[in-house]
Protein backbone atom coordinates (compact mmCIF):
# COMPACT_ATOMS: atom_id res chain seq x y z
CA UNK A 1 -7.25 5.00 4.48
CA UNK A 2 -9.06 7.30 7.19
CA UNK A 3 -10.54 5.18 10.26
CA UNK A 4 -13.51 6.38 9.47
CA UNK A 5 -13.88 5.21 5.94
CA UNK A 6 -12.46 1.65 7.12
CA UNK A 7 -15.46 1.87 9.96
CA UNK A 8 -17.78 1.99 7.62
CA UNK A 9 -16.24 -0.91 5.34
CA UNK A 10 -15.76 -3.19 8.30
CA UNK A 11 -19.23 -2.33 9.50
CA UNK A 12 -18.23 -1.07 13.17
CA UNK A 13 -18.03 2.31 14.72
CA UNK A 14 -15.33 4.30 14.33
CA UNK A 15 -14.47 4.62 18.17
CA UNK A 16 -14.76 0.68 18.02
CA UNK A 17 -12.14 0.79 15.57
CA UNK A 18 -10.02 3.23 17.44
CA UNK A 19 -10.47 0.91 20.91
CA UNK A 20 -9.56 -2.33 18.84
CA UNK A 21 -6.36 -0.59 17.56
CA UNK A 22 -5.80 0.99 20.86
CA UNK A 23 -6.14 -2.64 22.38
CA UNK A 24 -3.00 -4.08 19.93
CA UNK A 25 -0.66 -1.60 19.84
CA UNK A 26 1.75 -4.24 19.72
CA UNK A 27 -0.14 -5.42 15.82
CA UNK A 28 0.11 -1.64 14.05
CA UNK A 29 3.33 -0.26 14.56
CA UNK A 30 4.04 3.18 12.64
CA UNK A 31 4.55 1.58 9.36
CA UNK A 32 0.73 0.14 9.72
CA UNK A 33 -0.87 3.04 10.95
CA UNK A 34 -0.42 6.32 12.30
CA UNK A 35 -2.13 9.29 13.75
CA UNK A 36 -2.99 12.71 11.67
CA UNK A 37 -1.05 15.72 13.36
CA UNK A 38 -3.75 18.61 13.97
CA UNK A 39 -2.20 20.15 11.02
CA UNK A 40 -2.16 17.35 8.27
CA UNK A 41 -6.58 16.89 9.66
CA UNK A 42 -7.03 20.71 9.33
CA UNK A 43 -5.81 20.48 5.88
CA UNK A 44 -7.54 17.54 5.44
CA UNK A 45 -10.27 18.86 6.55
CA UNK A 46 -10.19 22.34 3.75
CA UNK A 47 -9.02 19.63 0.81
CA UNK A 48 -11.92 17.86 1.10
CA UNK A 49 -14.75 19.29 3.27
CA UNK A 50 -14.27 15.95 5.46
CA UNK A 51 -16.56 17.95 8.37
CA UNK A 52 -18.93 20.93 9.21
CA UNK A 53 -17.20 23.29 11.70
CA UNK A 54 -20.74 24.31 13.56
CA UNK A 55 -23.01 22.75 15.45
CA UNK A 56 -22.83 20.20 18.02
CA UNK A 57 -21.28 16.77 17.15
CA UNK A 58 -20.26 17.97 13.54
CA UNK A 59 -16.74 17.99 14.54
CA UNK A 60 -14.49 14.58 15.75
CA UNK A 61 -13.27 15.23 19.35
CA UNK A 62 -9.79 12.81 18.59
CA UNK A 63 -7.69 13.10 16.14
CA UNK A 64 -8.30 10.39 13.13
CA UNK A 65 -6.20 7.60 12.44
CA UNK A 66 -5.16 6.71 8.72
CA UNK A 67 -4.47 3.16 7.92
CA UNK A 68 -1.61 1.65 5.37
CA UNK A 69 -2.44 -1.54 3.36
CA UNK A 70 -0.61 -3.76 5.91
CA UNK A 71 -2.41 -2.17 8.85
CA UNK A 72 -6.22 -2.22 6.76
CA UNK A 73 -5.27 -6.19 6.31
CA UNK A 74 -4.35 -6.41 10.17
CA UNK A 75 -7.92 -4.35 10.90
CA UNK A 76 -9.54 -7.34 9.62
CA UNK A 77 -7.91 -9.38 11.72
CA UNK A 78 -8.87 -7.56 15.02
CA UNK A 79 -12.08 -6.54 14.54
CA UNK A 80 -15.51 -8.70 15.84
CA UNK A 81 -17.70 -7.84 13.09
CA UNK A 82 -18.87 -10.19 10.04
CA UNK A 83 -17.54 -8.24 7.19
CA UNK A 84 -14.17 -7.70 9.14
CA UNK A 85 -14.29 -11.92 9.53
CA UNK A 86 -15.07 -12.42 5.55
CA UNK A 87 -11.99 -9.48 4.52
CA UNK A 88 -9.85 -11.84 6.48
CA UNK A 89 -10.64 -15.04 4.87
CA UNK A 90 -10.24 -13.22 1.12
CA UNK A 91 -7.02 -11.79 2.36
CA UNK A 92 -5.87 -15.39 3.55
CA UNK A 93 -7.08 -17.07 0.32
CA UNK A 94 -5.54 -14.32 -1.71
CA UNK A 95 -1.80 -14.96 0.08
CA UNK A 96 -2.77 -18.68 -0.72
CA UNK A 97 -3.14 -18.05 -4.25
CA UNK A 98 0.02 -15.43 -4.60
CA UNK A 99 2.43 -18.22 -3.21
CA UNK A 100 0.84 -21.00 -5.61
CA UNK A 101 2.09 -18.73 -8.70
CA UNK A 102 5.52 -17.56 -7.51
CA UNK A 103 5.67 -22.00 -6.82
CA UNK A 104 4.57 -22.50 -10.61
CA UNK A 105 6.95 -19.67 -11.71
CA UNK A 106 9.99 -20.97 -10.19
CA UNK A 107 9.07 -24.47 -11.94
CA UNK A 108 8.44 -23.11 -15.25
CA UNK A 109 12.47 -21.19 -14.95
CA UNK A 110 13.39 -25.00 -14.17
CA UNK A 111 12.00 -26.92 -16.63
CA UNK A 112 13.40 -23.83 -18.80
CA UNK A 113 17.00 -24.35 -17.54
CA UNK A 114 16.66 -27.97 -18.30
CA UNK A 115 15.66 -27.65 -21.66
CA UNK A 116 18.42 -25.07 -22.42
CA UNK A 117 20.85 -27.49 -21.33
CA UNK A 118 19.38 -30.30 -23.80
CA UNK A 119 19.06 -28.13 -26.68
CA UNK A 120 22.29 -25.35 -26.27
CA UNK A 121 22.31 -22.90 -28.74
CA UNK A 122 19.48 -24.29 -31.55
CA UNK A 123 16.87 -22.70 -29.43
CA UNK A 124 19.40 -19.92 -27.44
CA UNK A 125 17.28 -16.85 -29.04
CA UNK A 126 13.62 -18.75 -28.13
CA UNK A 127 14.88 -19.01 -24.26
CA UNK A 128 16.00 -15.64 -23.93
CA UNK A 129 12.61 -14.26 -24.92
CA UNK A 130 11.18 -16.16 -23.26
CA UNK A 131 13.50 -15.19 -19.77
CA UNK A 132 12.62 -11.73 -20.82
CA UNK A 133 8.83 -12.49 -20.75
CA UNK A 134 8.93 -13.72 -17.75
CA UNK A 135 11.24 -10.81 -15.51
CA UNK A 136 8.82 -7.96 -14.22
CA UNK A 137 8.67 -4.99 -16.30
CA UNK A 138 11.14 -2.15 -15.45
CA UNK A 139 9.98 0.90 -14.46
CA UNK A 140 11.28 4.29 -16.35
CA UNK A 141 13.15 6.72 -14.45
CA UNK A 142 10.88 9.58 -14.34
CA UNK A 143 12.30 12.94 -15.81
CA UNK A 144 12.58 15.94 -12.83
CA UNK A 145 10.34 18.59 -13.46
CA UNK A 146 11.57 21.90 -11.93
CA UNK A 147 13.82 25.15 -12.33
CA UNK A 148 17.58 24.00 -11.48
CA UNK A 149 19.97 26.90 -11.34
CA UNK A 150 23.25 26.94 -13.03
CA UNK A 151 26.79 28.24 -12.17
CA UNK A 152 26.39 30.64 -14.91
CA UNK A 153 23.23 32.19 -12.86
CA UNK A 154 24.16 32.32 -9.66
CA UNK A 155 27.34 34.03 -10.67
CA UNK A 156 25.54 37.00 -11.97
CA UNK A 157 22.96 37.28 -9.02
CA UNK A 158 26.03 37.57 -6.75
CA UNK A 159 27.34 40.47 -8.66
């Protein structure tokens, strides 16, 4: 996300944002956040019509900063403002809530592996379902789209 757009979701200005950021350098490294090259904001800029090009103060005299998921989650850890204070606390409670289901999963693949043992093979087909229910779904190799050149073809552009 653009600095600005997380500015005006935090409630602060953006150059407040940019100063708190500035301030703990040591909390965002690259993988956080990083800064738009003049290239990827001019581009930005024709994409989506972020800015007027006239006229005095239409235009942002720094470059912006864009934001990963990690580094939005550390913004609302840094920032003095009300909303930033509540983002925190639902972030905090959600981490809470994540690590109370991987504790219930891990008990239910117990009590699983103890009832396998009891019951061997009467119920073998019931606890593989069920094993398969419970992995994460797999994700399908997505087909390349694109003009590939064969051996063929290139021989008879050489020639």
């Amino acid at each position: 996300m653009l600095d600005s757009d997380l500015a005006d979701l935090y409630d602060v200005e953006i150059k407040a944002l940019n100063r708190a950021v500035k301030r703990n350098a040591e909390r965002f490294p690259d993988d956080f956040c990083f800064q738009l090259s003049t290239d990827e904001y001019n581009s930005l800029r024709c994409h989506f019509g972020t800015l007027e090009d006239t006229g005095r103060g239409k235009h942002r005299k720094y470059l912006p900063y864009v934001f990963t998921e990690q580094g939005v989650a550390m913004l609302s850890s840094v920032l003095k403002s009300k909303k930033a204070a509540l983002v925190n606390v639902q972030i905090m409670r959600t981490f809470v809530k994540i690590r109370e289901m991987l504790i219930s999963n891990r008990e239910l693949a117990r009590k699983l592996a103890t009832l396998e043992k009891r019951y061997d093979n009467q119920f073998k087909i019931v606890f593989d379902a069920i094993r398969q229910l419970m992995e994460p779904p797999k994700t399908k190799k997505k087909k390349e789209i694109g003009f590939v050149r064969t051996a063929s073809l290139q021989k008879r552009e050489e020639d």
